[in-house]
N, C-alpha and C. Protein backbone atom coordinates (compact mmCIF):
# COMPACT_ATOMS: atom_id res chain seq x y z
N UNK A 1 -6.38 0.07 8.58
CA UNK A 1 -6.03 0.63 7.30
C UNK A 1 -5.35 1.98 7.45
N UNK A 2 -5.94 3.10 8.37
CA UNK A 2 -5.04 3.84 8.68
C UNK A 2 -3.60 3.86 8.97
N UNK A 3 -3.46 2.96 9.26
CA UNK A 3 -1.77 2.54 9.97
C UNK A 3 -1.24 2.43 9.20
N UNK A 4 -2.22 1.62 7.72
CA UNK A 4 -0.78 1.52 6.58
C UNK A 4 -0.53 2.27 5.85
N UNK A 5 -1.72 3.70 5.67
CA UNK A 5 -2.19 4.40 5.02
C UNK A 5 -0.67 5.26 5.36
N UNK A 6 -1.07 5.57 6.29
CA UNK A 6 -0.11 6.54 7.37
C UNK A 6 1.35 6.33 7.01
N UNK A 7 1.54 4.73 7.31
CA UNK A 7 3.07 4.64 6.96
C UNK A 7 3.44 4.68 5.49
N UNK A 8 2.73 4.36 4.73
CA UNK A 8 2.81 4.79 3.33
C UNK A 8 3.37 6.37 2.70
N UNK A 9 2.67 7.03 3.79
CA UNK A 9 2.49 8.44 3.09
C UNK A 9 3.47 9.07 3.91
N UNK A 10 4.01 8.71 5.49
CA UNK A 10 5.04 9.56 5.91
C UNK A 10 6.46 9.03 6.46
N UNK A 11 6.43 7.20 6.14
CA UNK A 11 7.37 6.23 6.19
C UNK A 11 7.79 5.67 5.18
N UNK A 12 7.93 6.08 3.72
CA UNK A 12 7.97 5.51 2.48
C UNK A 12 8.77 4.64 2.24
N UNK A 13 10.32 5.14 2.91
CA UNK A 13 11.30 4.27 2.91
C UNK A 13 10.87 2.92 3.26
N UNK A 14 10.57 3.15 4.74
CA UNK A 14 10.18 1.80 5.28
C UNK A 14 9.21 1.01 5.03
N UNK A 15 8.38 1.58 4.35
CA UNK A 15 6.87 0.82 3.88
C UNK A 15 7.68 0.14 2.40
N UNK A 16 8.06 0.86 2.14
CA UNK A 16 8.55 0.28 0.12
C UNK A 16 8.94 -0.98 0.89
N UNK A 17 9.72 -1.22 1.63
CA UNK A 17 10.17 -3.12 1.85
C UNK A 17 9.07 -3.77 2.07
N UNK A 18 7.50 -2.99 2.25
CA UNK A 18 6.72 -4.32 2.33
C UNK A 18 5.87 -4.51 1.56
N UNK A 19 5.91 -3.43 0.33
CA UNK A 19 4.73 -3.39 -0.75
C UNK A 19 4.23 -4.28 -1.23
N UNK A 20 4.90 -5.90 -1.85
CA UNK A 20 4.78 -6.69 -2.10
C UNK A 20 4.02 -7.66 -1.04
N UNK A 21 3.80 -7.36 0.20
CA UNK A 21 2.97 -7.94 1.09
C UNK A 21 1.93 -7.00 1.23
N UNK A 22 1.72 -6.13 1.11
CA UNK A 22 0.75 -4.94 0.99
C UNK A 22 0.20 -5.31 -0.29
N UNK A 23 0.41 -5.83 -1.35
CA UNK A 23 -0.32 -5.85 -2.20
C UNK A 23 -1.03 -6.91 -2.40
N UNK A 24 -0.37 -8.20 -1.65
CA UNK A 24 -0.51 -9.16 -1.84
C UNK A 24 -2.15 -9.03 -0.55
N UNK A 25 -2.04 -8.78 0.37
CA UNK A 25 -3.26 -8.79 1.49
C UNK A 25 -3.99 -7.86 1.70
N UNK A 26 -4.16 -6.38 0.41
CA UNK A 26 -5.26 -5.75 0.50
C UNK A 26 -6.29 -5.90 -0.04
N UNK A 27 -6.35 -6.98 -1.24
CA UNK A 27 -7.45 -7.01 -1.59
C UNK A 27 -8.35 -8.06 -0.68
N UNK A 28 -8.57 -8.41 0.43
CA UNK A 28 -9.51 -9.03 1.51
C UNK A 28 -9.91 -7.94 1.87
N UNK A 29 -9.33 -6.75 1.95
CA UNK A 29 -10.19 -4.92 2.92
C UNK A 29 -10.76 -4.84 1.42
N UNK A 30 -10.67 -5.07 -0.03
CA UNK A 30 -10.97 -4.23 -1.21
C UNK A 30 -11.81 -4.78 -1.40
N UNK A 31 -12.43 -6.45 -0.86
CA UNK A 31 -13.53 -7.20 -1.22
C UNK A 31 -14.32 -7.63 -0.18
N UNK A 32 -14.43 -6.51 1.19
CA UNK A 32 -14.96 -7.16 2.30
C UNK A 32 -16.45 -6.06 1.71
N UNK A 33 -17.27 -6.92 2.63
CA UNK A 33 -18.83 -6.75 2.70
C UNK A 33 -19.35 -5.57 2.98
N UNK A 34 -18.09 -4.38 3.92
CA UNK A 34 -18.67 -3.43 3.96
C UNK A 34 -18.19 -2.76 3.68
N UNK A 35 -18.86 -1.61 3.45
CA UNK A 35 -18.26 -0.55 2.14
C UNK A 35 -17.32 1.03 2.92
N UNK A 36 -17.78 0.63 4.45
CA UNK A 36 -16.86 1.65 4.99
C UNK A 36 -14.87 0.85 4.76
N UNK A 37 -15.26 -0.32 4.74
CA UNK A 37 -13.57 -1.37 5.05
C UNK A 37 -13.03 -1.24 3.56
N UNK A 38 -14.12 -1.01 2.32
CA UNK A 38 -13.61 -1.16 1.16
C UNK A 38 -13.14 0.52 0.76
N UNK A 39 -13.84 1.27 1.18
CA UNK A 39 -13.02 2.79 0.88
C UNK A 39 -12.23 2.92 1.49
N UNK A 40 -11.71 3.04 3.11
CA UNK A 40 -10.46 2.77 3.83
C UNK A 40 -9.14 2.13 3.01
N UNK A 41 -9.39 0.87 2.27
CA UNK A 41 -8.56 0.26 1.74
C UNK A 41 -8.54 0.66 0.47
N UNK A 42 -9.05 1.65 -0.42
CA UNK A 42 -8.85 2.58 -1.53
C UNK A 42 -8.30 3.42 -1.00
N UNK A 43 -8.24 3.71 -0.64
CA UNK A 43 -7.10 4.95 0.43
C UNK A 43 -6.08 4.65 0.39
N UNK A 44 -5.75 3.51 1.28
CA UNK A 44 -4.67 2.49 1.84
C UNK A 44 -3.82 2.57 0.29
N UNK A 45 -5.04 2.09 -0.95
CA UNK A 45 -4.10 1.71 -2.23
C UNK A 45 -3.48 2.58 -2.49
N UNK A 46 -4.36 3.86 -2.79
CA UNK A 46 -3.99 5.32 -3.12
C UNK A 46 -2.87 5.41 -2.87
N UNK A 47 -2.62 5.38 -1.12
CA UNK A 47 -0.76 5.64 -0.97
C UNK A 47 -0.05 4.66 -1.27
N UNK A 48 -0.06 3.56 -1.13
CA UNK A 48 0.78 2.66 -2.06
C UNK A 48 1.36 2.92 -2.99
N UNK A 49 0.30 3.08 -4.03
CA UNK A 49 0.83 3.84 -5.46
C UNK A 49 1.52 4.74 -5.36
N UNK A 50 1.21 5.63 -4.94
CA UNK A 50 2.08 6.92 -4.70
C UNK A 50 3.57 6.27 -4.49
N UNK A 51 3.69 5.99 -3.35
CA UNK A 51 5.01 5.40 -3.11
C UNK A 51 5.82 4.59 -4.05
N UNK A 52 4.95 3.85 -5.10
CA UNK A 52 5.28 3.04 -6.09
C UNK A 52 5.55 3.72 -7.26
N UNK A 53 4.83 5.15 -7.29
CA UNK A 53 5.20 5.95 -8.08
C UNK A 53 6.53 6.49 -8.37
N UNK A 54 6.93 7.19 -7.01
CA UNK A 54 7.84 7.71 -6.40
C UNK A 54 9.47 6.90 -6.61
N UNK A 55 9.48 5.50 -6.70
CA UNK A 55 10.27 4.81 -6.66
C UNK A 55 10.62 4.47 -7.84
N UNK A 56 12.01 4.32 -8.13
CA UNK A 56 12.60 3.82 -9.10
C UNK A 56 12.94 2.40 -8.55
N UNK A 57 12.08 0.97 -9.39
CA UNK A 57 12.43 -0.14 -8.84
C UNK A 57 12.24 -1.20 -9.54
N UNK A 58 12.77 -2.40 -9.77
CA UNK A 58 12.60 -3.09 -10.49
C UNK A 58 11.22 -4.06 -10.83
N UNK A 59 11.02 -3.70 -9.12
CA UNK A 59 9.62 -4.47 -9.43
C UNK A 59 8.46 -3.66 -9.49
N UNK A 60 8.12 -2.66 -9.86
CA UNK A 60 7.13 -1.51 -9.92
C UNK A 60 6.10 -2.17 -11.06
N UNK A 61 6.13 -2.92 -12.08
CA UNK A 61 5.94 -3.00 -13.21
C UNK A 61 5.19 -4.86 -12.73
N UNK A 62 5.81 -5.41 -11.98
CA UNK A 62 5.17 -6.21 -11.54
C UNK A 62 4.37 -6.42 -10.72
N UNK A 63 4.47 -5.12 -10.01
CA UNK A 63 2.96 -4.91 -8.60
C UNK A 63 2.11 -4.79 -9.39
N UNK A 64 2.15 -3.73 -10.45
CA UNK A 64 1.07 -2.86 -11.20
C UNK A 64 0.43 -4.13 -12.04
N UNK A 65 1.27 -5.36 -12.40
CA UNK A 65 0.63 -6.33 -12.85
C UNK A 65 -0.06 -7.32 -11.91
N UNK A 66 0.14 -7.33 -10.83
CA UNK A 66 -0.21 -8.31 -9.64
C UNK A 66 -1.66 -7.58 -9.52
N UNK A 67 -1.56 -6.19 -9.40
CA UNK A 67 -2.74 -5.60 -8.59
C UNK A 67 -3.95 -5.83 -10.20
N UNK A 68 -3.56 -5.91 -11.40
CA UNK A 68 -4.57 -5.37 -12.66
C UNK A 68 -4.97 -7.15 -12.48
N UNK A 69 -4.31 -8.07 -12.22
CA UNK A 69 -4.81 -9.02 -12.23
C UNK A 69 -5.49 -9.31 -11.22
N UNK A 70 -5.33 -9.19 -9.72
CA UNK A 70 -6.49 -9.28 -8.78
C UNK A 70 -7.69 -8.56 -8.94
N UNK A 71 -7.58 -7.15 -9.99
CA UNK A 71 -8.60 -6.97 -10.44
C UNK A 71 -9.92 -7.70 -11.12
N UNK A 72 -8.79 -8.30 -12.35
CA UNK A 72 -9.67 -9.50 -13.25
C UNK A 72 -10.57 -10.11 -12.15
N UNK A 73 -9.76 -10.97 -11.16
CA UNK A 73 -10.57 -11.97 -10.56
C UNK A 73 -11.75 -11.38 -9.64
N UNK A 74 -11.61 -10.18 -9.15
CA UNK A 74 -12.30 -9.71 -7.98
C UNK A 74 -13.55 -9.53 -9.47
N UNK A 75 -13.59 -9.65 -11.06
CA UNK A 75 -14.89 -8.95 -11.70
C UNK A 75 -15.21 -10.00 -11.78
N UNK A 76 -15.26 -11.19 -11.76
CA UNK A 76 -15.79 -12.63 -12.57
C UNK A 76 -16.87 -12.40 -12.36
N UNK A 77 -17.09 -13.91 -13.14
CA UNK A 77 -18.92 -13.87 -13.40
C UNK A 77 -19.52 -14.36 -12.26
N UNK A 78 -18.96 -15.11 -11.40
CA UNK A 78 -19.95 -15.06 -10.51
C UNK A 78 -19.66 -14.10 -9.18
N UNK A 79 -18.71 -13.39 -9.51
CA UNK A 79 -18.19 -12.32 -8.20
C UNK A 79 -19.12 -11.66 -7.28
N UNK A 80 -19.33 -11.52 -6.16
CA UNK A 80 -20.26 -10.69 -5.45
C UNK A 80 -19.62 -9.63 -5.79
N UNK A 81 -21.48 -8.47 -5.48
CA UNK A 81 -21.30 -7.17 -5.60
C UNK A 81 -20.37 -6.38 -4.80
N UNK A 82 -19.94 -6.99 -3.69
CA UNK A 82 -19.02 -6.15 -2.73
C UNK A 82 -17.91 -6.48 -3.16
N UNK A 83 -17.25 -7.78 -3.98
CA UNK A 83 -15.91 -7.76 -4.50
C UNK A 83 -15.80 -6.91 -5.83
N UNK A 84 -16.88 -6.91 -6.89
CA UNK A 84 -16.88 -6.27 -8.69
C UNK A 84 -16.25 -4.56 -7.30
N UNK A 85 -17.06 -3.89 -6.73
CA UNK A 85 -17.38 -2.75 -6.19
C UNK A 85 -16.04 -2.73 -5.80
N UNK A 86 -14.56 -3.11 -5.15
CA UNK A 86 -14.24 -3.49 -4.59
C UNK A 86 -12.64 -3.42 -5.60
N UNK A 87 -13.14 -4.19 -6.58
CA UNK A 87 -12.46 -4.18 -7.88
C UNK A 87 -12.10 -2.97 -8.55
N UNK A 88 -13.53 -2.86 -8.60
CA UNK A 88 -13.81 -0.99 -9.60
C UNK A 88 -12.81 0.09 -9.04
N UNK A 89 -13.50 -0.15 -7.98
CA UNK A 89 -12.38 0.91 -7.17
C UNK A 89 -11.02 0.97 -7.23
N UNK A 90 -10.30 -0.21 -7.21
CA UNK A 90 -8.82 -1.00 -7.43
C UNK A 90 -8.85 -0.40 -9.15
N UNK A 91 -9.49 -0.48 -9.85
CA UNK A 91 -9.11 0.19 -11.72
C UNK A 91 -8.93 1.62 -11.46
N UNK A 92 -9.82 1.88 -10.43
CA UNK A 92 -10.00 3.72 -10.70
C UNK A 92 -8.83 4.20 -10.13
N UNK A 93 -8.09 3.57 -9.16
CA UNK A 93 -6.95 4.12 -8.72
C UNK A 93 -5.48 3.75 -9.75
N UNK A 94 -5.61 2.39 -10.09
CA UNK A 94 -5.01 2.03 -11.23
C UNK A 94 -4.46 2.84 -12.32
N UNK A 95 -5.71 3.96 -12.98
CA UNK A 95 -5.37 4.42 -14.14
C UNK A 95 -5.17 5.54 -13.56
């Protein structure tokens, strides 16, 4: 998670071409079992955003919808506590 963290925050250029795969495969670190892998990867999101911030792009508006909807699913009703936890975290950076 550091690695992507990293390239996020001091490779922006080069990370923006993969956000859409970055968004697509962090939530497995945002819903794993342990809670050191799930703050790492709130981090990880943290700079994402940023970068997504930063950018004028067409698809900005559709990550932000990709990620509010992996939210939904990570709360369901029968969701484990390490995915809702996991989730929460994914809203708090969200707003």
């Amino acid at each position: 998670m550091a690695d992507v963290e990293e390239m996020a925050e001091n490779a922006s250029t080069v990370f923006n071409v993969h956000v859409q795969e970055f968004v697509d495969a962090i939530w497995v670190a945002l819903r794993d079992p342990s809670l050191d892998v799930r703050e790492r990867a709130v981090e990880a999101l943290r700079a994402c955003l940023r970068v997504i911030e930063k950018r004028e792009t067409r698809w900005r508006v559709q990550w932000y919808y990709c990620m509010f909807e992996a939210t939904q699913e990570g709360l369901g009703k029968n969701a484990p506590v390490h995915s809702i936890h996991g989730s929460l975290l994914a809203v708090g950076e969200l707003l």
